[in-house]
Protein backbone atom coordinates (compact mmCIF):
# COMPACT_ATOMS: atom_id res chain seq x y z
CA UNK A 1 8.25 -6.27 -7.17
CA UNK A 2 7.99 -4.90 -3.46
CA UNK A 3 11.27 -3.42 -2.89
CA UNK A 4 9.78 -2.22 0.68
CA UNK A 5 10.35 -4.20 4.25
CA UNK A 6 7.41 -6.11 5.99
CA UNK A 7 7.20 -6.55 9.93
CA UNK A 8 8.93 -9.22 11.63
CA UNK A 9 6.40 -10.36 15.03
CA UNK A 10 7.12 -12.85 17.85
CA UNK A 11 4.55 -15.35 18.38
CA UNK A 12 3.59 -14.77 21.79
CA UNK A 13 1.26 -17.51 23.30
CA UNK A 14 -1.08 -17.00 25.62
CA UNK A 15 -2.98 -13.90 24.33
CA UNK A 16 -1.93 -10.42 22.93
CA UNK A 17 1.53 -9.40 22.79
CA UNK A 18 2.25 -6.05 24.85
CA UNK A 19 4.72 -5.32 21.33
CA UNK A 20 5.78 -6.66 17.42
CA UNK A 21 8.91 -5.28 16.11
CA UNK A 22 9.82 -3.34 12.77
CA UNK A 23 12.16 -4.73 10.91
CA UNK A 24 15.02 -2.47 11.89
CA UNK A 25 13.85 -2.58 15.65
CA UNK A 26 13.70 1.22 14.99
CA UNK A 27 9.90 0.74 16.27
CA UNK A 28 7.54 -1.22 18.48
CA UNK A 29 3.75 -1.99 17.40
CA UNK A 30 0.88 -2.14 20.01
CA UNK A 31 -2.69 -4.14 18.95
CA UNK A 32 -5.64 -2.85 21.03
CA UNK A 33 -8.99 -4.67 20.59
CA UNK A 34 -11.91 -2.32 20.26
CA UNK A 35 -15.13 -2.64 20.58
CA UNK A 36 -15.46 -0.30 17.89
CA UNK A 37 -13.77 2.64 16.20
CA UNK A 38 -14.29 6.11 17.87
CA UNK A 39 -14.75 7.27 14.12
CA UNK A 40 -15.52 5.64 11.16
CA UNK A 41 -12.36 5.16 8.83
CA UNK A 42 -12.96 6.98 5.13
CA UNK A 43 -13.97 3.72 3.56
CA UNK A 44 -16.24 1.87 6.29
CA UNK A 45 -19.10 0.30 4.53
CA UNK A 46 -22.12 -2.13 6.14
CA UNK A 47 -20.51 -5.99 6.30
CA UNK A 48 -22.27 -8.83 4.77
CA UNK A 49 -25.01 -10.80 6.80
CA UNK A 50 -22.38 -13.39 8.96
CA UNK A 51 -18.76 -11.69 8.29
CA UNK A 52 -16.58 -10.69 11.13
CA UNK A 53 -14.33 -8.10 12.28
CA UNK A 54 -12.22 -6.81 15.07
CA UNK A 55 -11.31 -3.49 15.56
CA UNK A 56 -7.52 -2.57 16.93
CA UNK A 57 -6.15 0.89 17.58
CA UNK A 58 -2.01 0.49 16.24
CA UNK A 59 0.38 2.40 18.28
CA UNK A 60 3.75 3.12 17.12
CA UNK A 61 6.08 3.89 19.80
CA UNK A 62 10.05 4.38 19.25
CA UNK A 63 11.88 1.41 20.45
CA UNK A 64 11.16 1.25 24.48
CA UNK A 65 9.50 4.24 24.38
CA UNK A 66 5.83 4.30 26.29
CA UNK A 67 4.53 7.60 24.19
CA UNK A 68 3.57 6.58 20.53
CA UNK A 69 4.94 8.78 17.77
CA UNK A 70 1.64 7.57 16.08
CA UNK A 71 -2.08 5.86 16.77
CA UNK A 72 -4.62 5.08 14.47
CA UNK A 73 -7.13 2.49 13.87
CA UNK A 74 -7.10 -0.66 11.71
CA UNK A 75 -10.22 -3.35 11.19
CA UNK A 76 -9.64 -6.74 10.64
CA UNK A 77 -12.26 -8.45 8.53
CA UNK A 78 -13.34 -11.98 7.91
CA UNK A 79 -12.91 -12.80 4.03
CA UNK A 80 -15.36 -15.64 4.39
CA UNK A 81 -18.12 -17.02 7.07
CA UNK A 82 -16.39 -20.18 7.28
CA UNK A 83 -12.52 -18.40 7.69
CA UNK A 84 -10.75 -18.88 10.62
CA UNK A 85 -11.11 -15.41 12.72
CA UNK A 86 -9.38 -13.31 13.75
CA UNK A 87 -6.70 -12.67 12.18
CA UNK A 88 -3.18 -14.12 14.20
CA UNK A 89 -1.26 -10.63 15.28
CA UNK A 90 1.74 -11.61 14.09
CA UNK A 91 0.28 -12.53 10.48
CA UNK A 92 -1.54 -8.98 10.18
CA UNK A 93 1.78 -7.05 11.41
CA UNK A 94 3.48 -9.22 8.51
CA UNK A 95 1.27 -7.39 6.08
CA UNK A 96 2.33 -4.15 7.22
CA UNK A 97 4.83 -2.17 4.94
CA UNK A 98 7.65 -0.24 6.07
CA UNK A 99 8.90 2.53 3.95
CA UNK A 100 13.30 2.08 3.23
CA UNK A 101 13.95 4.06 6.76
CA UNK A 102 10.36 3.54 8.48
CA UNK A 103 9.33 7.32 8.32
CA UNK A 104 5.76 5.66 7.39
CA UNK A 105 3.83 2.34 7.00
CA UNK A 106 1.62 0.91 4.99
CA UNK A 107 -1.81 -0.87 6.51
CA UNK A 108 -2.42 -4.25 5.78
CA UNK A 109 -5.57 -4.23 3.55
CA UNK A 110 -9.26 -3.12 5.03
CA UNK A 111 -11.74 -5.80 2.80
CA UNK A 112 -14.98 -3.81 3.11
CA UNK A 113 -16.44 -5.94 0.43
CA UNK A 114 -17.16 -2.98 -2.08
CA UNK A 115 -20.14 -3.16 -4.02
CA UNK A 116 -18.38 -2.59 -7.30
CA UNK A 117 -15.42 -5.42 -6.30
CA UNK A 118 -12.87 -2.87 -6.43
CA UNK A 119 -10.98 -2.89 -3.15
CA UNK A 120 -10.18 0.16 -0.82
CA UNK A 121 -7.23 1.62 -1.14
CA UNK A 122 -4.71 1.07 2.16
CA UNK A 123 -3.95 3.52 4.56
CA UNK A 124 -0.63 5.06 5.18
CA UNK A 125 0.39 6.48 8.61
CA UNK A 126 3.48 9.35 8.98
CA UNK A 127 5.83 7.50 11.68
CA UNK A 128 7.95 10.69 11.72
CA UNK A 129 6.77 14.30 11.99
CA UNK A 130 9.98 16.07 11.59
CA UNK A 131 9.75 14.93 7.65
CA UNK A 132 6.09 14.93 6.94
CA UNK A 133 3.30 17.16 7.31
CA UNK A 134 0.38 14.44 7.57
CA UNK A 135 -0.78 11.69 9.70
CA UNK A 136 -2.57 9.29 7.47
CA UNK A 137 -3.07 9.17 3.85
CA UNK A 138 -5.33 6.77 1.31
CA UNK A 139 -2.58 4.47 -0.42
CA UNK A 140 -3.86 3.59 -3.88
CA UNK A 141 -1.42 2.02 -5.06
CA UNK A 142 -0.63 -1.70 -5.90
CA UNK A 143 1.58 -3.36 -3.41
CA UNK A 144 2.69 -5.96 -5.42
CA UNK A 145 4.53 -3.76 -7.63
CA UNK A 146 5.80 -0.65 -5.36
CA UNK A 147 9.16 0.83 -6.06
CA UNK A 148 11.40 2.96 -3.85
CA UNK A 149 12.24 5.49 -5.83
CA UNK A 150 13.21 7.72 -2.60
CA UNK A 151 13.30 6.79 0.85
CA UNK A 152 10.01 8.83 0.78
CA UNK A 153 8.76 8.54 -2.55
CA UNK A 154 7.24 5.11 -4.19
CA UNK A 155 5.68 4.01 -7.30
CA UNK A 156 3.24 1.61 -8.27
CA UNK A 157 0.67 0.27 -10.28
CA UNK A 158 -3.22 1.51 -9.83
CA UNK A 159 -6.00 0.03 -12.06
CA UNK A 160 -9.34 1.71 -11.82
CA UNK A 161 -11.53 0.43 -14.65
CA UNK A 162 -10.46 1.12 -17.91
CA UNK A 163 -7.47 3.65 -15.88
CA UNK A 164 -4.31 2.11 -15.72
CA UNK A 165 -1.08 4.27 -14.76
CA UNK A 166 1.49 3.94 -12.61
CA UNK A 167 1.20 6.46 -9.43
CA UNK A 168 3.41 7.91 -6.95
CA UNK A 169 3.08 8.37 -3.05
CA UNK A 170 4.99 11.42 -1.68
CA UNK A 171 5.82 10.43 1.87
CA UNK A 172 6.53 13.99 3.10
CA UNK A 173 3.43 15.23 1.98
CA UNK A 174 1.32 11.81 2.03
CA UNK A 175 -0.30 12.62 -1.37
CA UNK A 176 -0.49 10.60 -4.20
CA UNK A 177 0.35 12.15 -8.21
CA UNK A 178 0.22 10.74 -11.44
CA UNK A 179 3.63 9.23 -12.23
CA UNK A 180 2.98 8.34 -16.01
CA UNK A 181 -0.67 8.31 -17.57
CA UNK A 182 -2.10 7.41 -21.27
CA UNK A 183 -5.46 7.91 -22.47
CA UNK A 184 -7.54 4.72 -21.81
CA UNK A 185 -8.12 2.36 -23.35
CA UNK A 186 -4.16 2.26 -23.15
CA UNK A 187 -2.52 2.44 -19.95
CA UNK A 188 0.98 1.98 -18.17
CA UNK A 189 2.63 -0.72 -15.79
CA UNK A 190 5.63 -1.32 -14.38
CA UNK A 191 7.74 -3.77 -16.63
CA UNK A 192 10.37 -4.27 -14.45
CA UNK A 193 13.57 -1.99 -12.20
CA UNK A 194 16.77 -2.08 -10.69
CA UNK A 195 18.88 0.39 -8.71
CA UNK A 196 19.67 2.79 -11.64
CA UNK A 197 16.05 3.04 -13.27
CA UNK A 198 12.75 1.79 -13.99
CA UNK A 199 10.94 0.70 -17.21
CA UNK A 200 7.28 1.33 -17.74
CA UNK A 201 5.26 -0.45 -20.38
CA UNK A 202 2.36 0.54 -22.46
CA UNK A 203 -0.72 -1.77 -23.03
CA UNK A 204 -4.10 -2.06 -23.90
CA UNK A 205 -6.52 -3.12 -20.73
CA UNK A 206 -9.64 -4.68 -20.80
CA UNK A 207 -11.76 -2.09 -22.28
CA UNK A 208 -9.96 -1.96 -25.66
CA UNK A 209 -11.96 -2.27 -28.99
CA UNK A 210 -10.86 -4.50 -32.41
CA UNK A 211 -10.32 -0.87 -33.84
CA UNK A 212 -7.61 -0.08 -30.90
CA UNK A 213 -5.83 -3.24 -31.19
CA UNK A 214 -5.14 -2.70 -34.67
CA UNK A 215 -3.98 0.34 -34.39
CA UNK A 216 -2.28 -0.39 -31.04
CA UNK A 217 1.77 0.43 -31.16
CA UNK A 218 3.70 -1.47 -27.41
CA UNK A 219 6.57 1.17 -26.18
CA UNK A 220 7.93 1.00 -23.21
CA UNK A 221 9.31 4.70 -20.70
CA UNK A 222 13.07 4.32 -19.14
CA UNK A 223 13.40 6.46 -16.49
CA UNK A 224 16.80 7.02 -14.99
CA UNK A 225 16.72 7.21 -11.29
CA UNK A 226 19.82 8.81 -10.91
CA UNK A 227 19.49 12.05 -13.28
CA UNK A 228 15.56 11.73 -13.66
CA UNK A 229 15.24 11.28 -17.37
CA UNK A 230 12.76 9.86 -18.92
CA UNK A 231 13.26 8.10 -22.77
CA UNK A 232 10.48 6.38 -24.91
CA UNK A 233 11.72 3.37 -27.12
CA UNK A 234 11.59 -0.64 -27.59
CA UNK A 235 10.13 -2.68 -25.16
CA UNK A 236 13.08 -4.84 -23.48
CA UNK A 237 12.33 -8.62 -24.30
């Protein structure tokens, strides 16, 4: 569950946009083609013999503003040789997540093809430097399961082989903590949430053995939001 906002764009024919929109209006978006990046990002790797990409710098400027409160660079890359490229503007700024009050976003996905198959993590970019101390940030975590704790604090899921916990991203300090952790081969998810808490399940991933499923026992952690508790018990159903 993505409790976060995505981008809202206008289709602009006739080339580039001069600005998208966030959702609130509380920002304006500018996509610059580069030829290339003036530094390579933290997870650049070599692309595959006949993939694509297209390099934009992202400026972030407050609504009719012409000095961005942020820039930074973002690659768009062909999944396929035969996939239509590049990338419609308005589709990529759909991918971008807004935190609850846009003090930072979340990049769309960088597919550097990693030799393992394990996927970069996103990048996260500080909108508002009267509440952060940071600029950009790797984003780890899942965003198919991110939940606003905080207007600056989310959870999620990250897998990383036989790892699986559920992390949190600190918007005011753009680090990422453990959140709730078990020894692999068991591992936590998030089960489900609402506005007054969130329930965490444990389960066995992939690299489990006979031996562990036997002796395997399923509980599930309720945290309050409210007062911050934490309880261990039964697994709703």
């Amino acid at each position: 569950m993505v409790v976060g906002l995505t981008a809202r764009a206008e289709d602009i024919p006739g080339g580039i946009p001069a600005r998208l929109h966030s959702p609130s209006g509380k920002y304006d978006i500018g996509f610059q083609p580069q030829a290339q990046r003036l530094y390579s990002g933290p997870h650049e790797k070599t692309l595959p013999s006949g993939i694509k990409c297209q390099v934009y710098s992202l400026s972030f400027y407050p609504a009719g503003k012409d000095t961005a409160n942020a820039v930074t660079y973002f690659t768009d890359i062909q999944e396929t040789p035969e996939s239509k490229f590049p990338t419609p503007l308005n589709a990529l700024a759909k991918k971008i997540i807004w935190s609850p009050a846009e003090d930072f976003v979340i990049l769309p996905q960088e597919d550097w093809h990693q030799p393992s198959g394990t996927a970069s993590p996103r990048q996260a970019v500080s909108l508002d430097s009267t509440k952060s101390v940071w600029q950009t940030a790797d984003f780890p975590l899942r965003t198919d399961s991110l939940i606003w704790v905080t207007p600056l604090q989310v959870i999620g899921n990250v897998v990383e082989g036989c790892r699986a916990e559920v992390q949190q991203f600190d918007g005011k300090s753009g680090r990422t903590s453990a959140f709730q952790t078990a020894d692999p081969p068991e591992g936590y998810e998030i089960l489900s949430a609402n506005s007054n808490q969130v329930v965490l399940k444990k389960f066995l991933t992939s690299c489990a053995t006979d031996a562990n499923r036997q002796t395997f026992h399923e509980d599930c952690v309720i945290m309050n939001l409210s007062f911050g508790r934490r309880e261990i018990g039964s697994c709703p159903h």
